[in-house]
C-alpha atoms as a PDB file:
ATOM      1  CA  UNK A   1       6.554   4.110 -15.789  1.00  0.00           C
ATOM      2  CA  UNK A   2       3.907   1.982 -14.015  1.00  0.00           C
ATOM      3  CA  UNK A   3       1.908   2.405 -10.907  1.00  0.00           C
ATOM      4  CA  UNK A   4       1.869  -1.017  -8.410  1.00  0.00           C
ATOM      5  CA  UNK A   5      -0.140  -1.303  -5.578  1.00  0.00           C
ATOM      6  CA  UNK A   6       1.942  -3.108  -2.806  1.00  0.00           C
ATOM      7  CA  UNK A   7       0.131  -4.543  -0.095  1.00  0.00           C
ATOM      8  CA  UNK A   8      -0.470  -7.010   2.806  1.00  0.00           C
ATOM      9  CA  UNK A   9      -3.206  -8.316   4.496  1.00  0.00           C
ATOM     10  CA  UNK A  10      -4.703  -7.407   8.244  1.00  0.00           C
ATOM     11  CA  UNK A  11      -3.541  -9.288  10.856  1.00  0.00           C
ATOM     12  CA  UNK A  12      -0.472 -10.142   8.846  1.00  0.00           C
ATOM     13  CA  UNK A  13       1.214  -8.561  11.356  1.00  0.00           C
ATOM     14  CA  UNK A  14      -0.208  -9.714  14.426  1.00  0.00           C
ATOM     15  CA  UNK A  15       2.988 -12.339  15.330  1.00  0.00           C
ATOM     16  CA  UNK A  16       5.448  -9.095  16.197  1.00  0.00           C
ATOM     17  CA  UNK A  17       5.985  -8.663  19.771  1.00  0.00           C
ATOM     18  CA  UNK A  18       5.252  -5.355  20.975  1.00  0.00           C
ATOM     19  CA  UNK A  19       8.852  -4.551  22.243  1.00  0.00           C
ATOM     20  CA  UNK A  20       9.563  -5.176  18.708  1.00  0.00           C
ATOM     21  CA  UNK A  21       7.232  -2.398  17.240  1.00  0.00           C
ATOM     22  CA  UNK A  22       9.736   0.637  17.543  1.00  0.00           C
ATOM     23  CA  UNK A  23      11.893  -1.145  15.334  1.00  0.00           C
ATOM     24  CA  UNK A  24       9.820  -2.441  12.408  1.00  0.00           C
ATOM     25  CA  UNK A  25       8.308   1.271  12.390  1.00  0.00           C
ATOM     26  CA  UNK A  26      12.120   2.461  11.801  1.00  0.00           C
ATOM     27  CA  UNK A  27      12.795  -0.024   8.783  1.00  0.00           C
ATOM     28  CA  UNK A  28       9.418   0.299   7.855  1.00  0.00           C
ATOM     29  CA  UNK A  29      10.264   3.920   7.366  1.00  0.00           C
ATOM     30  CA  UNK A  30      13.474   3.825   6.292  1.00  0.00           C
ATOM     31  CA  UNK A  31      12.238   1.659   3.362  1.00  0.00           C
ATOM     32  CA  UNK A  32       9.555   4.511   2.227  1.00  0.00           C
ATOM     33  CA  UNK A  33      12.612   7.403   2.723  1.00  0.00           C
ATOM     34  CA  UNK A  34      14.444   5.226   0.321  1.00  0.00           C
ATOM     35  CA  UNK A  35      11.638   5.121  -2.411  1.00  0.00           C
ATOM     36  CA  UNK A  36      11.205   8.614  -1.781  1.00  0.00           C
ATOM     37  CA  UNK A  37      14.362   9.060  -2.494  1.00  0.00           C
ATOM     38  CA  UNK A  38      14.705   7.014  -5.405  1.00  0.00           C
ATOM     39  CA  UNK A  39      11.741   8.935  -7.080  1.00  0.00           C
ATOM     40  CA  UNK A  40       9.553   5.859  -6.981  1.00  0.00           C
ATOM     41  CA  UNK A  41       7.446   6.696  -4.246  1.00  0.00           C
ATOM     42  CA  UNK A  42       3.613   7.694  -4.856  1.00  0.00           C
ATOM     43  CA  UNK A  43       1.789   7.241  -1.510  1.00  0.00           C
ATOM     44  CA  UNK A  44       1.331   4.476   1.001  1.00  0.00           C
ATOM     45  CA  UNK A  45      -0.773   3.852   4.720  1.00  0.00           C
ATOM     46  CA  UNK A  46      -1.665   1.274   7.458  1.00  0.00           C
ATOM     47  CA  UNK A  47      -5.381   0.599   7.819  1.00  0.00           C
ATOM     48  CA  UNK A  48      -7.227   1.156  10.989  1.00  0.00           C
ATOM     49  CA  UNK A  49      -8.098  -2.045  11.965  1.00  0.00           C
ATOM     50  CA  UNK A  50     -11.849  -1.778  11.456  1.00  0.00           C
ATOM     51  CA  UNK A  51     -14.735  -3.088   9.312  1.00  0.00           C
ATOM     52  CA  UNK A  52     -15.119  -1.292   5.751  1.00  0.00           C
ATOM     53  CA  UNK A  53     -18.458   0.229   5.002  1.00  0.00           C
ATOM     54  CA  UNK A  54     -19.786  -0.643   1.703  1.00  0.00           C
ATOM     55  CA  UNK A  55     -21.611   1.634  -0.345  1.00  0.00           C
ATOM     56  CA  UNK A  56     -24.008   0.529  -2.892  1.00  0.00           C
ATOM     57  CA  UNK A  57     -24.344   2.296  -6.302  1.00  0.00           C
ATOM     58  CA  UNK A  58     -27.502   3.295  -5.235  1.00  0.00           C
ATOM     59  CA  UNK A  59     -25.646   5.139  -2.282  1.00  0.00           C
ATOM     60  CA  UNK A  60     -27.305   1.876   0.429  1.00  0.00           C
ATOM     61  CA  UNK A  61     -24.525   1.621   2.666  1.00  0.00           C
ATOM     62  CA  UNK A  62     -23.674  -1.517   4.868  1.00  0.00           C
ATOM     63  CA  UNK A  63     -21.103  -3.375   6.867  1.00  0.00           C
ATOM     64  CA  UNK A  64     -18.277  -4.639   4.885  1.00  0.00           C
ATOM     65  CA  UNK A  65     -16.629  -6.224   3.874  1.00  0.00           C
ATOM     66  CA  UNK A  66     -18.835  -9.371   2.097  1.00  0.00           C
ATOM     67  CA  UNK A  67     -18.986 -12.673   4.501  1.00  0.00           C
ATOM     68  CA  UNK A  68     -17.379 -14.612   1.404  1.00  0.00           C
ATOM     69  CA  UNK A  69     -13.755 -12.543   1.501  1.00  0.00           C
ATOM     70  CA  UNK A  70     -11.649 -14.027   4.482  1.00  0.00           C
ATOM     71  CA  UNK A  71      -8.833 -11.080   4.446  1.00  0.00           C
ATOM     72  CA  UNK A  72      -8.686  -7.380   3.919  1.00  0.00           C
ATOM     73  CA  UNK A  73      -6.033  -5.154   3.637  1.00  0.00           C
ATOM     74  CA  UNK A  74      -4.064  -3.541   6.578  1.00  0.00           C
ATOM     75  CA  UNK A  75      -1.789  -1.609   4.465  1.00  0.00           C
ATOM     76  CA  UNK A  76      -0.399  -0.585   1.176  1.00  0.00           C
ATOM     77  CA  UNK A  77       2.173   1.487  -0.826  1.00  0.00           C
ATOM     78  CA  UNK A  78       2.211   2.419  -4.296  1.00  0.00           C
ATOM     79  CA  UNK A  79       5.347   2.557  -6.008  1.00  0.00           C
ATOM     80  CA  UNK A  80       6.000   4.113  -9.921  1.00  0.00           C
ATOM     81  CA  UNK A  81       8.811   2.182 -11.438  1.00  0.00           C
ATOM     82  CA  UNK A  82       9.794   0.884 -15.008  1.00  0.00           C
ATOM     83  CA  UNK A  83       9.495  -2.477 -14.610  1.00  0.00           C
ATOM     84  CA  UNK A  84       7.379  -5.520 -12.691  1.00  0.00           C
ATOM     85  CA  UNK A  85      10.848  -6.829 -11.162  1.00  0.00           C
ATOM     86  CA  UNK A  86      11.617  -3.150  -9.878  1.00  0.00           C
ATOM     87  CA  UNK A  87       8.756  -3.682  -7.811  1.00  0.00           C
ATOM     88  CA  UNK A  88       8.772  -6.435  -7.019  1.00  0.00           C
ATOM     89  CA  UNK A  89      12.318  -5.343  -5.445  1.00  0.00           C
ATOM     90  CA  UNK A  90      10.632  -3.073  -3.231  1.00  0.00           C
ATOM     91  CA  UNK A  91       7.920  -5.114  -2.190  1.00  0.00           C
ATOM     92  CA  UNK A  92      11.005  -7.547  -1.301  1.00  0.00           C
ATOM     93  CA  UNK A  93      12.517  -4.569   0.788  1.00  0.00           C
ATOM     94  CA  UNK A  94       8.858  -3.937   2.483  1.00  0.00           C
ATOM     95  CA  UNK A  95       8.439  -7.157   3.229  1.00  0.00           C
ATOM     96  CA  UNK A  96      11.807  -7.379   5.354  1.00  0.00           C
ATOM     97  CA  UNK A  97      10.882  -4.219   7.088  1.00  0.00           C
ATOM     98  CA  UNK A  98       7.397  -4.755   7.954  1.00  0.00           C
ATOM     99  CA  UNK A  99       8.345  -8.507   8.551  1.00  0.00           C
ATOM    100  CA  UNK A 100       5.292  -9.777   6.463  1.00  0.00           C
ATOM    101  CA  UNK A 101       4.306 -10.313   2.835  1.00  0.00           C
ATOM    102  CA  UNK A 102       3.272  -8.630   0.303  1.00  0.00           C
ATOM    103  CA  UNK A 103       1.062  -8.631  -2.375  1.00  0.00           C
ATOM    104  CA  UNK A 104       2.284  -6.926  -5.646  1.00  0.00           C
ATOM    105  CA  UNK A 105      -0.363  -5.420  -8.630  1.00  0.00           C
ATOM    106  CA  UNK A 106      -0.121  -3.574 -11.056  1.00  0.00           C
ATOM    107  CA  UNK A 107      -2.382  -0.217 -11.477  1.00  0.00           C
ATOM    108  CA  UNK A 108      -4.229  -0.127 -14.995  1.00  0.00           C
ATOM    109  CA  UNK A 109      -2.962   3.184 -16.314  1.00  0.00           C
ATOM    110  CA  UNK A 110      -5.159   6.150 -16.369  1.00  0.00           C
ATOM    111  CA  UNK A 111      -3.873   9.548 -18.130  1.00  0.00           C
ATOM    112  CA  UNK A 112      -6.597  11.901 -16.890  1.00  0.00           C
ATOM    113  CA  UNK A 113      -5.472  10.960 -13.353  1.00  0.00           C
ATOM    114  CA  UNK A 114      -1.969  11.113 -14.081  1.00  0.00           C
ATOM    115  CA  UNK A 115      -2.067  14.800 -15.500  1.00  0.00           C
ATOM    116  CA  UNK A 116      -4.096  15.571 -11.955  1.00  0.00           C
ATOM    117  CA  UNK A 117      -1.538  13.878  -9.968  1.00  0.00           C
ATOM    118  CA  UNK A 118       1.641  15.776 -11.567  1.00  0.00           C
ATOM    119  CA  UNK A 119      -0.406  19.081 -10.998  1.00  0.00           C
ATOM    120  CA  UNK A 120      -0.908  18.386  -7.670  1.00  0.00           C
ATOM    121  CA  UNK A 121       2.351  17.393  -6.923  1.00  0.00           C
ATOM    122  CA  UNK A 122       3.982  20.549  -8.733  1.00  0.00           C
ATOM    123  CA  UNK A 123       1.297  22.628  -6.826  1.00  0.00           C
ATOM    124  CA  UNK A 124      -0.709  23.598 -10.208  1.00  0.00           C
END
């Protein structure tokens, strides 16, 4: 199974009337019961709309995000499925709900992190 990190950009969002909120939170929702459901769901969250801080390796910290990069994210899911059209299936499904699109990538795999995430998950 592989990891993919679905998600869309701030602002992306920005053209939904507020009366219409209520109900692309429902769908929204109703997608990530679904992928729950279907054992495919890993995590997922909106962004406060805010400026990133960047931290330096040197631990200098700043306001983010660089001048150069015109978007940042406003949200994500990730999704473990077998295959890239699997996902991109739900990002299809996400992108109806949230009425927006969405970016689809996969996660380079990482074993260590994947033993902690099972233990954490079964509570060991």
């Amino acid at each position: 199974m592989t990891r993919y990190l679905i998600s869309f950009s701030d602002g992306s969002m920005d053209h939904i009337p507020d009366e219409d909120w209520a109900d692309v939170g429902k769908a929204s929702q109703a997608v990530v019961h679904d992928a729950h459901a279907a054992g495919v769901w890993v995590f997922g969250a909106g962004l406060e709309r805010q400026r990133a801080s960047v931290v330096a390796t040197d631990g200098t910290v700043t306001d983010g995000p660089y001048p150069e990069v015109r978007e940042v994210i406003g949200g994500f899911s990730i999704i473990e499925v077998a295959s890239r059209e699997e996902a991109l299936a739900w990002a299809a499904r996400i992108a109806a709900a949230c009425r927006c699109a969405q970016e689809v990538r996969e996660l380079m795999p990482d074993a260590d992190q994947d033993a902690m995430l099972r233990a954490a998950i079964s509570g060991g």
